[in-house]
N, C-alpha and C. Protein backbone atom coordinates (compact mmCIF):
# COMPACT_ATOMS: atom_id res chain seq x y z
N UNK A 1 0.85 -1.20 0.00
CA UNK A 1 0.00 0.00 0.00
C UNK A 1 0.88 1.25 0.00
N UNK A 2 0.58 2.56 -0.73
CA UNK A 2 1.44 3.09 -0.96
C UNK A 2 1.51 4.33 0.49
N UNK A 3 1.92 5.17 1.28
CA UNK A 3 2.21 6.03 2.27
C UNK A 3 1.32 6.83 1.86
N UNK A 4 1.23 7.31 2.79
CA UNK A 4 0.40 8.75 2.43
C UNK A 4 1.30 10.18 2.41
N UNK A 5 1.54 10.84 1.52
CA UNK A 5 1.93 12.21 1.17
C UNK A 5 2.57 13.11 2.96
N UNK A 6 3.22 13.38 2.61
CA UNK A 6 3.72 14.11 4.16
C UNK A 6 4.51 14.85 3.95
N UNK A 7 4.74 16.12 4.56
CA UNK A 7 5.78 17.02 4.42
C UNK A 7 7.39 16.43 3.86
N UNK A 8 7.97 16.77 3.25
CA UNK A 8 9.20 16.42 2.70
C UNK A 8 10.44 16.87 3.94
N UNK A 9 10.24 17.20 4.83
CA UNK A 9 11.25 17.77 5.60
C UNK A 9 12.38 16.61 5.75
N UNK A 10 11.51 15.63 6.11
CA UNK A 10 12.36 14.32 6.59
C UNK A 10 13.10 14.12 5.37
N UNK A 11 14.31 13.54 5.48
CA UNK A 11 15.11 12.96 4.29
C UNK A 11 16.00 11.75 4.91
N UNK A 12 16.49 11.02 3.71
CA UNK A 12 17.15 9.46 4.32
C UNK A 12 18.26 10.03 2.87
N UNK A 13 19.59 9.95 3.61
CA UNK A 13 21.36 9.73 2.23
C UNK A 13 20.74 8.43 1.89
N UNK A 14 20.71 7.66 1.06
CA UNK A 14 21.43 6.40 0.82
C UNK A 14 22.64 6.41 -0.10
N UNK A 15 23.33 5.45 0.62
CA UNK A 15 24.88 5.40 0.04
C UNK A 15 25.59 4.16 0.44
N UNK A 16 26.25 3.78 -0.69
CA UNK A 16 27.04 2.29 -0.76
C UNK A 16 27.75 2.16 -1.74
N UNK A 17 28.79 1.44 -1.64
CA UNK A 17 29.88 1.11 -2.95
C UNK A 17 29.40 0.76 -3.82
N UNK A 18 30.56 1.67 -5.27
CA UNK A 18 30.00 0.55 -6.19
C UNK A 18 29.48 -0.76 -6.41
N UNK A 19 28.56 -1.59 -6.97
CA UNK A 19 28.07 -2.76 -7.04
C UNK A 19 26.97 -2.85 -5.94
N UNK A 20 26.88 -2.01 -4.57
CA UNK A 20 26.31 -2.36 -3.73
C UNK A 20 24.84 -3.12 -4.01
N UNK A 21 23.90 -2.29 -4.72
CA UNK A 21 22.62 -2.36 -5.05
C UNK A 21 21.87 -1.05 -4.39
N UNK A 22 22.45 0.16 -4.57
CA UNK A 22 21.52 1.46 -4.35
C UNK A 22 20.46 1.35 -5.27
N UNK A 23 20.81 1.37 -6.72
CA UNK A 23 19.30 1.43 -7.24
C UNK A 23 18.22 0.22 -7.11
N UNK A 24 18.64 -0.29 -6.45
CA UNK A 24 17.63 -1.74 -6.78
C UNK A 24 16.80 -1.29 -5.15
N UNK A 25 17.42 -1.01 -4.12
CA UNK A 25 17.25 -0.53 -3.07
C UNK A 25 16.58 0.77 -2.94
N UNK A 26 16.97 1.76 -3.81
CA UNK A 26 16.07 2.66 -3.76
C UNK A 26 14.12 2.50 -4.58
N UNK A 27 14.48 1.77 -5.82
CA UNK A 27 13.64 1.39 -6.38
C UNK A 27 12.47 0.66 -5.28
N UNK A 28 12.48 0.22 -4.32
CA UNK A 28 11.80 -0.81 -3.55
C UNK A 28 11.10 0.03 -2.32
N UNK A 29 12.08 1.17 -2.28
CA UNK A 29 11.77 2.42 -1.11
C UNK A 29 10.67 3.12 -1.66
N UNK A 30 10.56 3.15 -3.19
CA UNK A 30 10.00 4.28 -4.05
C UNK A 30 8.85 3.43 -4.53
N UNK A 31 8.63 2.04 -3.86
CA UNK A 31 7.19 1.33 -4.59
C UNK A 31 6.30 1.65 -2.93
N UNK A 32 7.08 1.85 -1.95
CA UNK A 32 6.65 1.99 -1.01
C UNK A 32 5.79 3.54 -0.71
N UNK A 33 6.38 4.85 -1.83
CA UNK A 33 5.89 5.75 -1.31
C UNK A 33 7.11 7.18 -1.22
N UNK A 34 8.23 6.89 -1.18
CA UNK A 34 9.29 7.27 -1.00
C UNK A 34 9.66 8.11 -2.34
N UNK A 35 10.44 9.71 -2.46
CA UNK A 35 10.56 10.76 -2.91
C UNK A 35 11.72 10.31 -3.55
N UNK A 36 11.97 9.75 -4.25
CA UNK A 36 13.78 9.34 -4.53
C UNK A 36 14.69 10.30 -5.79
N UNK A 37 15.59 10.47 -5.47
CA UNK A 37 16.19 11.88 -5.72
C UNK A 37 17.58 10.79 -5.94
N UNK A 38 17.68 11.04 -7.25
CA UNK A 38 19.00 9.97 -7.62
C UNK A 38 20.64 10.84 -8.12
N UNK A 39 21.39 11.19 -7.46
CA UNK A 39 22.53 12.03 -7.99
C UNK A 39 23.48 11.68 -8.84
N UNK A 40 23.32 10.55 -8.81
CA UNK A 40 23.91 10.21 -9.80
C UNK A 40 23.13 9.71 -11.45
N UNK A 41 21.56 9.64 -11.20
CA UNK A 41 21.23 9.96 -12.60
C UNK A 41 21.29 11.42 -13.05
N UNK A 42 21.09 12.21 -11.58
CA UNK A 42 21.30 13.62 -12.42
C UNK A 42 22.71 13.89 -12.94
N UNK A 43 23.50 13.33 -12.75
CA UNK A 43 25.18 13.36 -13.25
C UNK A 43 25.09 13.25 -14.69
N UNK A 44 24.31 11.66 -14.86
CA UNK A 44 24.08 11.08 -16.36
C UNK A 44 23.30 12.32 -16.98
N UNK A 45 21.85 12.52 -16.43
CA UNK A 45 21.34 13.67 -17.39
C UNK A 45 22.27 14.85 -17.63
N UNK A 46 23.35 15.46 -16.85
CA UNK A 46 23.73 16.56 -17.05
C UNK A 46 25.37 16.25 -18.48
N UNK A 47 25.52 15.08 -18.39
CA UNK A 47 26.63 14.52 -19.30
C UNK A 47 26.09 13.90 -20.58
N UNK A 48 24.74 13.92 -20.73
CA UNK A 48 23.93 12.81 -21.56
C UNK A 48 24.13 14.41 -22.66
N UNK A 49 23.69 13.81 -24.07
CA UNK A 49 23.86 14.94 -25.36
C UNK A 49 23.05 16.10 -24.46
N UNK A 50 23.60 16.91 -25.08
CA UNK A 50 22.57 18.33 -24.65
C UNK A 50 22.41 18.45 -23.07
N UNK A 51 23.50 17.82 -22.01
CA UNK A 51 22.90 17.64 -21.02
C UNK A 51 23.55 19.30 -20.87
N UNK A 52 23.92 19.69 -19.73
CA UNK A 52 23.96 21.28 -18.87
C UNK A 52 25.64 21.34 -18.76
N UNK A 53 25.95 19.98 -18.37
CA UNK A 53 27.74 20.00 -18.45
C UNK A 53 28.24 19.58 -19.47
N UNK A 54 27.67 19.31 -20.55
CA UNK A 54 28.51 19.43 -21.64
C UNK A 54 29.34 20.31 -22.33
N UNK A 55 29.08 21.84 -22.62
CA UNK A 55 29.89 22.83 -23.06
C UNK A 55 30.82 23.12 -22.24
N UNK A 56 30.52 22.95 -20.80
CA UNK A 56 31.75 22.84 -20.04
C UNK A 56 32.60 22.29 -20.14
N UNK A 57 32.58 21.22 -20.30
CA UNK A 57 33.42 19.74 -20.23
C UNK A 57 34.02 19.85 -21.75
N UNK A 58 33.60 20.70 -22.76
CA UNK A 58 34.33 20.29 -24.12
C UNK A 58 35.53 21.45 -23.75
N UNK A 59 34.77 22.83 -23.06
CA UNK A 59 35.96 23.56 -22.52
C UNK A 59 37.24 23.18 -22.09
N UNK A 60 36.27 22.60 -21.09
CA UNK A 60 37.48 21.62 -20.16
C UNK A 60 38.44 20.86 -20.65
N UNK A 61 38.36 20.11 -21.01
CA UNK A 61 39.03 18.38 -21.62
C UNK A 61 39.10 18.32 -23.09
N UNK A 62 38.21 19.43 -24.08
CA UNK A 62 38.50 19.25 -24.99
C UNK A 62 37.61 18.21 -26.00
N UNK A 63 37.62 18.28 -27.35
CA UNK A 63 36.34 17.92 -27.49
C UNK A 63 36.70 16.24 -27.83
N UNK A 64 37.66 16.17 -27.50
CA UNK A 64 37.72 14.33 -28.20
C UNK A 64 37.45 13.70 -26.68
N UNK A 65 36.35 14.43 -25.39
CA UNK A 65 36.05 13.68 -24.29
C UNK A 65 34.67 14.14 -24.43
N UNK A 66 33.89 14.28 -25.78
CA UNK A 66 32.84 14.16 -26.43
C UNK A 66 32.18 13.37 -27.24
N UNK A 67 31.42 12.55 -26.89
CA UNK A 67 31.08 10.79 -28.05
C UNK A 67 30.72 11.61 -29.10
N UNK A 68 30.37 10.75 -30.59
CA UNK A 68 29.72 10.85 -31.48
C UNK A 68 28.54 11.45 -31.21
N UNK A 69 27.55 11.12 -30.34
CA UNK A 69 26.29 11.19 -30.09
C UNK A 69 25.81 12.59 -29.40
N UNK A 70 27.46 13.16 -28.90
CA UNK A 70 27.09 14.29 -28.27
C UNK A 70 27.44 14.40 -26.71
N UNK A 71 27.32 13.30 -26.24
CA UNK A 71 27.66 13.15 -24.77
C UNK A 71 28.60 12.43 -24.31
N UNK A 72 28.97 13.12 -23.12
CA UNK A 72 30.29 13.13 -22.62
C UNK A 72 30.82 11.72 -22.51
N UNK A 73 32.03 11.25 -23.61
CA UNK A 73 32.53 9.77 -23.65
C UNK A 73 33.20 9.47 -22.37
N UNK A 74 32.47 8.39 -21.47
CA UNK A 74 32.89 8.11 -20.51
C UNK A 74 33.71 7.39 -19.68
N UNK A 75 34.01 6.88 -21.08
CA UNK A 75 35.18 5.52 -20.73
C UNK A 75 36.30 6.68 -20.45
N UNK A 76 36.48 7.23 -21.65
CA UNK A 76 37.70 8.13 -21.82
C UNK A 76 37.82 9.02 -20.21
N UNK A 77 36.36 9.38 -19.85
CA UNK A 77 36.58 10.22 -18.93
C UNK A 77 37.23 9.39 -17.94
N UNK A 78 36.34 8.34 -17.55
CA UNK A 78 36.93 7.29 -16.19
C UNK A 78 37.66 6.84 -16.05
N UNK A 79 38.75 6.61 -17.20
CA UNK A 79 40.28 6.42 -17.55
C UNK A 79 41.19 7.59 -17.35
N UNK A 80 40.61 9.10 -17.41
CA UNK A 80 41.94 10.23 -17.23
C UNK A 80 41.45 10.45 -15.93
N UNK A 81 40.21 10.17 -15.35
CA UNK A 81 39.74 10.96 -13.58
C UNK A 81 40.92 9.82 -12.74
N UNK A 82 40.52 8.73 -13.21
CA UNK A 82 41.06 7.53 -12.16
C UNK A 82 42.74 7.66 -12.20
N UNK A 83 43.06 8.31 -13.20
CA UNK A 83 44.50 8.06 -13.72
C UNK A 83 45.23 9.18 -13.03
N UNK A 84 44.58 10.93 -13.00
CA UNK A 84 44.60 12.01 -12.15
C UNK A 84 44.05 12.40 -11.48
N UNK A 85 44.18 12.69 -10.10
CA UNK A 85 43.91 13.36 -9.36
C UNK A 85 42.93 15.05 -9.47
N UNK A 86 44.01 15.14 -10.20
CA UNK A 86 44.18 16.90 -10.73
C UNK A 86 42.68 16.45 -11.98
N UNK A 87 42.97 16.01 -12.73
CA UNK A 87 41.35 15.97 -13.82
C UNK A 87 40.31 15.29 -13.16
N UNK A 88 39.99 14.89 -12.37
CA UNK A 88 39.33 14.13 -11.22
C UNK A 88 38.44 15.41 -10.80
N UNK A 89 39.97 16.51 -10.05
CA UNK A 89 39.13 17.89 -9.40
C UNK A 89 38.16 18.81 -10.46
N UNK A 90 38.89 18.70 -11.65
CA UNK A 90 38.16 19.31 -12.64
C UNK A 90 37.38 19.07 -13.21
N UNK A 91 37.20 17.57 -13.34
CA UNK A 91 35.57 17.51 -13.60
C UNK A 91 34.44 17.61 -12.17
N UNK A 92 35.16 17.54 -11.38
CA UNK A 92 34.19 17.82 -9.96
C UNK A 92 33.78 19.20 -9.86
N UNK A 93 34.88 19.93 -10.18
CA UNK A 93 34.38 21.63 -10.64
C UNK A 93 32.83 21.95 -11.12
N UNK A 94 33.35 21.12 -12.39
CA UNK A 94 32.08 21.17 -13.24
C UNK A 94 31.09 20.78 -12.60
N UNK A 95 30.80 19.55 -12.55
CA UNK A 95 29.72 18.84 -12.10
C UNK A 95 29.06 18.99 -10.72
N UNK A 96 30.11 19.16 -9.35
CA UNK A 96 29.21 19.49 -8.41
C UNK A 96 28.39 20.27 -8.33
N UNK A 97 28.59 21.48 -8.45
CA UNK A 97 27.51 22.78 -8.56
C UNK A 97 26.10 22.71 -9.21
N UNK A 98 26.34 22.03 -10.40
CA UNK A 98 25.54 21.85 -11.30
C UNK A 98 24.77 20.40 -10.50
N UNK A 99 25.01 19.49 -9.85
CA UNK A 99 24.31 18.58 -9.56
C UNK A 99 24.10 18.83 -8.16
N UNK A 100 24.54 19.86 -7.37
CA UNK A 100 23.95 20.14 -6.19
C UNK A 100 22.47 21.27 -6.63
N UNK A 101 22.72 21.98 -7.49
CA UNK A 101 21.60 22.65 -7.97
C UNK A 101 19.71 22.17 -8.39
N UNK A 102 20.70 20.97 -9.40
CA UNK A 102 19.62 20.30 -10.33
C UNK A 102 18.65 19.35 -8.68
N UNK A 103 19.84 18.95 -7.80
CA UNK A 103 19.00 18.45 -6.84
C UNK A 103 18.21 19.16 -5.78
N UNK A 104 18.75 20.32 -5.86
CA UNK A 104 17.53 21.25 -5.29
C UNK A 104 16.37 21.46 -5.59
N UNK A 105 16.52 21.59 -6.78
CA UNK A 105 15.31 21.65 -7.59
C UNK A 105 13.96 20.86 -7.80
N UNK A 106 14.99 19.22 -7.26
CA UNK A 106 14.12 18.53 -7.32
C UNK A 106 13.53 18.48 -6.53
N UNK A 107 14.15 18.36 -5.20
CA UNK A 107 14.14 18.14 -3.93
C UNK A 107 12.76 19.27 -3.64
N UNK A 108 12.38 20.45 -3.99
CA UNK A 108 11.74 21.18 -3.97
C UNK A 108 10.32 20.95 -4.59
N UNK A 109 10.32 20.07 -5.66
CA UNK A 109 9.55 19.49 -6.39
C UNK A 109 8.95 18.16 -5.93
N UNK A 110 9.47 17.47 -5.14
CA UNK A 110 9.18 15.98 -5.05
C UNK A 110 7.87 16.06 -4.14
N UNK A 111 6.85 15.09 -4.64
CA UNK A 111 5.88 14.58 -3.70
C UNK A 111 6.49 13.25 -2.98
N UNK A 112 6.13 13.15 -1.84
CA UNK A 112 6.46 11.93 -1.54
C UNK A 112 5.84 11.15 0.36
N UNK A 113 6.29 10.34 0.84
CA UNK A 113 6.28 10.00 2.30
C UNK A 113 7.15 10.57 2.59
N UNK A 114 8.40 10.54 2.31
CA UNK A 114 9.98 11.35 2.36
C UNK A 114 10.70 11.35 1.39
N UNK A 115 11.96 12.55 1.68
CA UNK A 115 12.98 12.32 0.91
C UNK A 115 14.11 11.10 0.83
N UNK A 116 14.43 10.77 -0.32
CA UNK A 116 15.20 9.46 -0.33
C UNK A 116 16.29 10.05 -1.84
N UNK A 117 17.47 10.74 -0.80
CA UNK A 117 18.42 11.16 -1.63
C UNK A 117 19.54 9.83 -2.10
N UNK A 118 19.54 9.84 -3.50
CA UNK A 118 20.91 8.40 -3.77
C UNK A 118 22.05 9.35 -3.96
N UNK A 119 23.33 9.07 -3.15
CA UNK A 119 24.05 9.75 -2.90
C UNK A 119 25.20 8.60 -3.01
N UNK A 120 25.89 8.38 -4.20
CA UNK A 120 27.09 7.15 -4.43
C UNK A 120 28.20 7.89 -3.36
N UNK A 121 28.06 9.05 -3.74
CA UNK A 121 29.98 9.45 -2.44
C UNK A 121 29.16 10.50 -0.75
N UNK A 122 28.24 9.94 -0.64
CA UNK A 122 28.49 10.99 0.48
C UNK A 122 29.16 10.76 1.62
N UNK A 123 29.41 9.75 2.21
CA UNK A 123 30.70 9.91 3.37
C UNK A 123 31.42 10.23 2.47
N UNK A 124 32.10 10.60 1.14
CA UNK A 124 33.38 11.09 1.05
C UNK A 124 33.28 12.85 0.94
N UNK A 125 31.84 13.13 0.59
CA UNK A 125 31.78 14.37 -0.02
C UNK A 125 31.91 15.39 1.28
N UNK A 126 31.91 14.61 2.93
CA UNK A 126 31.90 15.43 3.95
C UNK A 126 30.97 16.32 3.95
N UNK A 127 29.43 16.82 3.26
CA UNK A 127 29.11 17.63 3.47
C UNK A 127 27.12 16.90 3.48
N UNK A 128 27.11 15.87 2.58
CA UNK A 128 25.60 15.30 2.97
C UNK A 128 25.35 14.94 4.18
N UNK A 129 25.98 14.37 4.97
CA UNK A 129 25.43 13.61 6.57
C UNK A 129 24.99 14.84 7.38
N UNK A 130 25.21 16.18 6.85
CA UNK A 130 24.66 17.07 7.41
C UNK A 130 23.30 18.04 6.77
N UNK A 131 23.11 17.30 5.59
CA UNK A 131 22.16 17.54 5.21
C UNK A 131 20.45 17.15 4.68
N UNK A 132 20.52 15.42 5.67
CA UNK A 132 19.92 14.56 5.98
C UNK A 132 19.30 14.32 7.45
N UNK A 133 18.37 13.44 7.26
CA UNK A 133 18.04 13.62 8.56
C UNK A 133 18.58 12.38 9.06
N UNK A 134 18.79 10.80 8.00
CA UNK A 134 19.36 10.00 8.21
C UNK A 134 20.03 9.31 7.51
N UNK A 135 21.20 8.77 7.32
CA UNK A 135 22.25 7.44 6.69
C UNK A 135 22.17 6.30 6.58
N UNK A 136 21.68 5.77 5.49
CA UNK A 136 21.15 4.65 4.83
C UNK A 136 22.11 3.92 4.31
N UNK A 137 23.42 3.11 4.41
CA UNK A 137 23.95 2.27 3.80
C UNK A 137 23.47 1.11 3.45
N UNK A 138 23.77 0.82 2.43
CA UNK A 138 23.78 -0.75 1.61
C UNK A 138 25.31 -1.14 1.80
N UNK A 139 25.09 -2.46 2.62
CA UNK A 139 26.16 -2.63 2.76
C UNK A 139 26.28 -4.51 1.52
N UNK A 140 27.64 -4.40 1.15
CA UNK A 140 27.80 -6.58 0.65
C UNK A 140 29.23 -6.81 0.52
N UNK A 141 29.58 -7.21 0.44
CA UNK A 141 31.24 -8.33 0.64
C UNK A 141 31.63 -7.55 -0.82
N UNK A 142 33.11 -7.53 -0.48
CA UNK A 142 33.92 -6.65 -1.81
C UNK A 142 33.68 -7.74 -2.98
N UNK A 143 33.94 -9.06 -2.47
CA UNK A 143 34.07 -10.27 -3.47
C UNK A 143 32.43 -9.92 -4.29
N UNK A 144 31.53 -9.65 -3.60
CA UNK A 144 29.91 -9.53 -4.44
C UNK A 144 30.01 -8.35 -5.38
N UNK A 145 30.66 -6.98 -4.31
CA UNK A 145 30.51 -6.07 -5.37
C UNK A 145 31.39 -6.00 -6.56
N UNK A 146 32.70 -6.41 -6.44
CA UNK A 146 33.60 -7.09 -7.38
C UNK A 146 32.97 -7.52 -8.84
N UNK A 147 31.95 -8.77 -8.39
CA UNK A 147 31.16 -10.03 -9.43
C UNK A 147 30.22 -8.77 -10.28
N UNK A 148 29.44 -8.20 -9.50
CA UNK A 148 28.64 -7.57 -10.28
C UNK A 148 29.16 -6.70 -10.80
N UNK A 149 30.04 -5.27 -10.35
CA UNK A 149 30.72 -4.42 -11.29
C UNK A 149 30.68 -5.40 -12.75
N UNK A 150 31.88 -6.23 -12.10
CA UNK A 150 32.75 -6.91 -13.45
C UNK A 150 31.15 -7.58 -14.71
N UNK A 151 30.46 -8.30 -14.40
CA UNK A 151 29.21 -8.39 -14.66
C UNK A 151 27.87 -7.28 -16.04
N UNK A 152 28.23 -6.40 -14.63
CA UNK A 152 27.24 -5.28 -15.13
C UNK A 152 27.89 -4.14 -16.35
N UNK A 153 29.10 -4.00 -16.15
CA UNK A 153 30.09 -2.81 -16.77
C UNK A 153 30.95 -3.34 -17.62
N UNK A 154 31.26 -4.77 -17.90
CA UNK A 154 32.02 -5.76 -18.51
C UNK A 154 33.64 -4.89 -18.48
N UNK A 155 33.91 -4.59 -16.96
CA UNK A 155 35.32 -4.43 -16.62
C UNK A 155 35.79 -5.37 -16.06
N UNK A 156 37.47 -5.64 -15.92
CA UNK A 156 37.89 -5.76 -15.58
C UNK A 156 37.80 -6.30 -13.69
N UNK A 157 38.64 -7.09 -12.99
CA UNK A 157 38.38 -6.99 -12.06
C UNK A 157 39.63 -5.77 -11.47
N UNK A 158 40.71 -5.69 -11.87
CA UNK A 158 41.75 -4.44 -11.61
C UNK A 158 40.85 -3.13 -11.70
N UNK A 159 39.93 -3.17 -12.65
CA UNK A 159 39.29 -1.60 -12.94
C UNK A 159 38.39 -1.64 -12.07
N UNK A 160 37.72 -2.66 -11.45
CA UNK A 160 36.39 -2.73 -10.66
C UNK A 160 37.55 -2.20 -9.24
N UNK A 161 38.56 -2.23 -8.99
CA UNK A 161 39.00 -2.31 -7.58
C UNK A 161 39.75 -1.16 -7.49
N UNK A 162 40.16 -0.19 -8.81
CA UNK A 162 40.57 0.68 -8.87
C UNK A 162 38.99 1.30 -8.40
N UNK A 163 38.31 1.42 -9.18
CA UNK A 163 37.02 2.68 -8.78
C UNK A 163 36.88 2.29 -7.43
N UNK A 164 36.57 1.16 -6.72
CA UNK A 164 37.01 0.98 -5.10
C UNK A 164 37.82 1.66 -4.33
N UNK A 165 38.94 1.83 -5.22
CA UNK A 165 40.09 2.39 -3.76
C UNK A 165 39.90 3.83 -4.26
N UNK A 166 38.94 4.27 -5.12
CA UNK A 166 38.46 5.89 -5.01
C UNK A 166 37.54 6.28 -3.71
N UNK A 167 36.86 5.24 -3.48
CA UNK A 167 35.65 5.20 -2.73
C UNK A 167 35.90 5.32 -1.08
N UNK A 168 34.75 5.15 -0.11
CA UNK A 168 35.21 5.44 1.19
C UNK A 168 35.02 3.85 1.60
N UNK A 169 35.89 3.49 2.78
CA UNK A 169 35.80 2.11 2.84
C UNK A 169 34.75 1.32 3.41
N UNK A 170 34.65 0.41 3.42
CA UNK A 170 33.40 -0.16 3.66
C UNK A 170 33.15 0.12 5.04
N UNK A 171 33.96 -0.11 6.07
CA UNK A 171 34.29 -0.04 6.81
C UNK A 171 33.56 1.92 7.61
N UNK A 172 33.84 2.55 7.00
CA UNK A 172 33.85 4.20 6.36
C UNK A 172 32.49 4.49 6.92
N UNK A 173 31.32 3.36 5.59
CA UNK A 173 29.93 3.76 5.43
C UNK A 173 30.03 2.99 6.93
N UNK A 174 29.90 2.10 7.25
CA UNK A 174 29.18 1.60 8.06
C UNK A 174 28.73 2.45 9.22
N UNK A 175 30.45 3.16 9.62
CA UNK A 175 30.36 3.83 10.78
C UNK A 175 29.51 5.19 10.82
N UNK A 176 29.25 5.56 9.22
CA UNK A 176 28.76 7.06 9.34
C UNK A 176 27.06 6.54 9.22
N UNK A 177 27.01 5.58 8.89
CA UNK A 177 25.16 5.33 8.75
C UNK A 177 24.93 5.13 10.13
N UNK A 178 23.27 5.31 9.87
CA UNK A 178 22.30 5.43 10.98
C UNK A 178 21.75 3.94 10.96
N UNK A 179 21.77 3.38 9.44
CA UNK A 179 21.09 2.53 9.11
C UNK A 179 21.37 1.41 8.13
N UNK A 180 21.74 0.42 8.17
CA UNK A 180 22.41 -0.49 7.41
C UNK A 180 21.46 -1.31 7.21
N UNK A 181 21.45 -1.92 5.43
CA UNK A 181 20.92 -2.89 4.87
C UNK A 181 21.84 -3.50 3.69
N UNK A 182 21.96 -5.20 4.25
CA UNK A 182 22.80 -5.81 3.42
C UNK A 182 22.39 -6.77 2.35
N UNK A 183 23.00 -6.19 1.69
CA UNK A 183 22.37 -7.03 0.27
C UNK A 183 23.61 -8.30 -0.39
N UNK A 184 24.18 -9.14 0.14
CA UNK A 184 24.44 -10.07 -0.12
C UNK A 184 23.66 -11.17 -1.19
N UNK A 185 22.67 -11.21 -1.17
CA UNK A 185 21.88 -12.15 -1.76
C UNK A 185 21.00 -11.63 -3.16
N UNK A 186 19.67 -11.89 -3.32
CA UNK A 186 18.64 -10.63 -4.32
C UNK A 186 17.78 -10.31 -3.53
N UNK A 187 16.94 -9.87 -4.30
CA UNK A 187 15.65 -8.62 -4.17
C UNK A 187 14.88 -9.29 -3.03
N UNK A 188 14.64 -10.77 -3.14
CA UNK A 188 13.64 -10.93 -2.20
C UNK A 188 14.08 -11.38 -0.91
N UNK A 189 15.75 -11.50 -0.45
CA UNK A 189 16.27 -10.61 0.81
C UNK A 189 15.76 -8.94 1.34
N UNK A 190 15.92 -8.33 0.16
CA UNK A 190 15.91 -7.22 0.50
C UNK A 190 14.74 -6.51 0.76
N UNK A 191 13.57 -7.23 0.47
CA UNK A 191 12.13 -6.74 0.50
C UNK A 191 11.50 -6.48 2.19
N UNK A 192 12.10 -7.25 2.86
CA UNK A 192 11.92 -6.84 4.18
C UNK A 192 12.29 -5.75 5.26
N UNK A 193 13.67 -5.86 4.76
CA UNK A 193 14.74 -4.69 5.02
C UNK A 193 14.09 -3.73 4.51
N UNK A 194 13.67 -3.07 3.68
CA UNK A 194 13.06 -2.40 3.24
C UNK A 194 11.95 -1.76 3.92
N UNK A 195 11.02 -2.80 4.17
CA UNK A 195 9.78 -2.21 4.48
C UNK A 195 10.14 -2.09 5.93
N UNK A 196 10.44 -3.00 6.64
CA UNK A 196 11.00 -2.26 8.17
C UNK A 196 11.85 -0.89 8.07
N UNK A 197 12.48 -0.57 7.45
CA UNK A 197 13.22 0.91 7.30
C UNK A 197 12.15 1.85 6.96
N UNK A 198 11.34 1.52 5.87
CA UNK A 198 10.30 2.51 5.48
C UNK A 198 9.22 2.83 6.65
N UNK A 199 8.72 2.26 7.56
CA UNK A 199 7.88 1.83 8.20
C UNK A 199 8.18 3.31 9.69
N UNK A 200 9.65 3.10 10.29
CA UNK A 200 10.42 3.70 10.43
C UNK A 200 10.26 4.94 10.49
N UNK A 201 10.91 5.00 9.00
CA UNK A 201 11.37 6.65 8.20
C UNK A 201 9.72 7.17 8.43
N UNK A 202 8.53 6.14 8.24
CA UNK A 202 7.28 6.88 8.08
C UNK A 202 7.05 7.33 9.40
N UNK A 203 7.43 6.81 10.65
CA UNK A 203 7.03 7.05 11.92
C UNK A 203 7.72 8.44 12.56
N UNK A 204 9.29 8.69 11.75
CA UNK A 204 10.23 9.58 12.44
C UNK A 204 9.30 11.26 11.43
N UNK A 205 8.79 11.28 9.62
CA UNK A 205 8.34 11.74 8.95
C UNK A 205 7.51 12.51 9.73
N UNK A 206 6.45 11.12 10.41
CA UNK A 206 5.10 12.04 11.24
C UNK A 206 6.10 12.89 12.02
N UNK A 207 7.28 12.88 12.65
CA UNK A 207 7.22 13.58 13.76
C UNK A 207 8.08 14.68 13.76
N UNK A 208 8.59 15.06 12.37
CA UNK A 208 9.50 15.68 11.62
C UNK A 208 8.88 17.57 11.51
C-alpha cells in the first residue's frame, strides 16, 4: 500500500559502494511511497547529449572527451579521472555545482512519504550527513561487489577495484550510517529490510 503524502522535511542519504545495489534498493523504497532523488542519474542527465555540463566539459578536456552522439565519452573520462587526481578535481568543478543545484530543484519538487536522496559518495563528499536527517547504507562483501561491477560494466576486475580504492571504505559507510541494509543475496532478501526501514522513516516523517 502506498504512504500517504507528508511534508518532505524528513530525508534518508542512501549510500554504498559501487556494485552495492543502491538502485535496486532505492527502487523498492519508491514502490513503497518514497521521494527518490538519484545524484547520480542527475550526473548522467547533465553529461547525456545536450545535457547542462557538456559545453563545459568540451571547454574543459576538450572535445575528443565528447562521443559521437554528443555526450560526454565516458570511458575516456573514467580512464583520465582515475588516472589524475588533478582531472578528477576538474571535472568535480564542473559537475558538483551543477548537480547540487539540479538536486535542489528537485528536492523542492518531489511529492512523496519522504525524501530518499541516492548519494554514491556521500561519506566522502563530507558535506551530505549534514544535510539529511538519516544514513542509509547498503552494505555486501567486496568479493559480491567485485562479481557484479565486473558483470554489469564488462570491466575488468583491476578496474572494478581501482574505482574501489576511489571510494570510502566499507568499513567508512558503516560507521557514518544510521542505518544499514545488506544485500548479499537478491531482491527478495531485501524486501523486508526495506519495508521495516520505510515503516520507520514513516514514523520519524510524522514527527518531523
Amino acid at each position: 500500500m502506498t504512504a500517504p503524502v507528508l511534508s518532505p522535511r524528513f530525508s534518508v542519504g542512501l549510500t554504498g559502494g559501487i556494485g552495492s545495489g543502491k538502485s535496486t534498493v532505492a527502487d523498492l523504497f519508491a514502490a513503497h511511497g518514497a521521494a527518490v532523488i538519484d545524484t547520480d542519474l542527475i550526473a548522467h542527465q547533465l553529461t547525456a547529449a545536450g545535457g547542462s555540463a557538456i559545453t563545459a566539459i568540451r571547454l574543459a578536456f576538450g572535445s575528443t572527451f565528447i562521443a559521437a552522439d554528443g555526450a560526454m565519452d565516458r570511458a575516456k573520462m573514467r580512464a583520465t579521472v582515475f588516472a589524475d587526481p588533478a582531472e578528477k578535481g576538474r571535472l568535480e568543478a564542473i559537475l558538483h555545482p551543477l548537480i547540487r543545484a539540479e538536486t535542489e530543484h528537485a528536492a523542492a519538487q518531489a511529492e512523496g512519504a519522504y525524501l530518499l536522496f541516492v548519494v554514491p559518495l556521500l561519506v566522502e563528499s563530507g558535506l551530505w550527513k549534514q544535510r539529511v536527517s538519516r544514513v542509509l547504507a547498503i552494505d555486501c562483501t567486496e568479493e559480491i561487489q567485485i562479481r557484479r561491477v565486473m558483470q554489469r560494466n564488462n570491466l575488468t576486475e583491476p578496474q572494478v577495484r581501482a574505482i574501489m580504492a576511489t571510494q570510502a571504505s566499507r568499513a567508512s559507510r558503516i560507521a557514518a550510517a544510521d542505518d544499514i541494509i545488506i544485500n548479499n543475496g537478491d531482491t527478495a532478501a531485501l524486501i523486508p529490510q526495506v519495508k521495516r526501514l520505510h515503516d520507520l522513516y514513516i514514523s520519524l516523517a510524522r514527527c518531523a
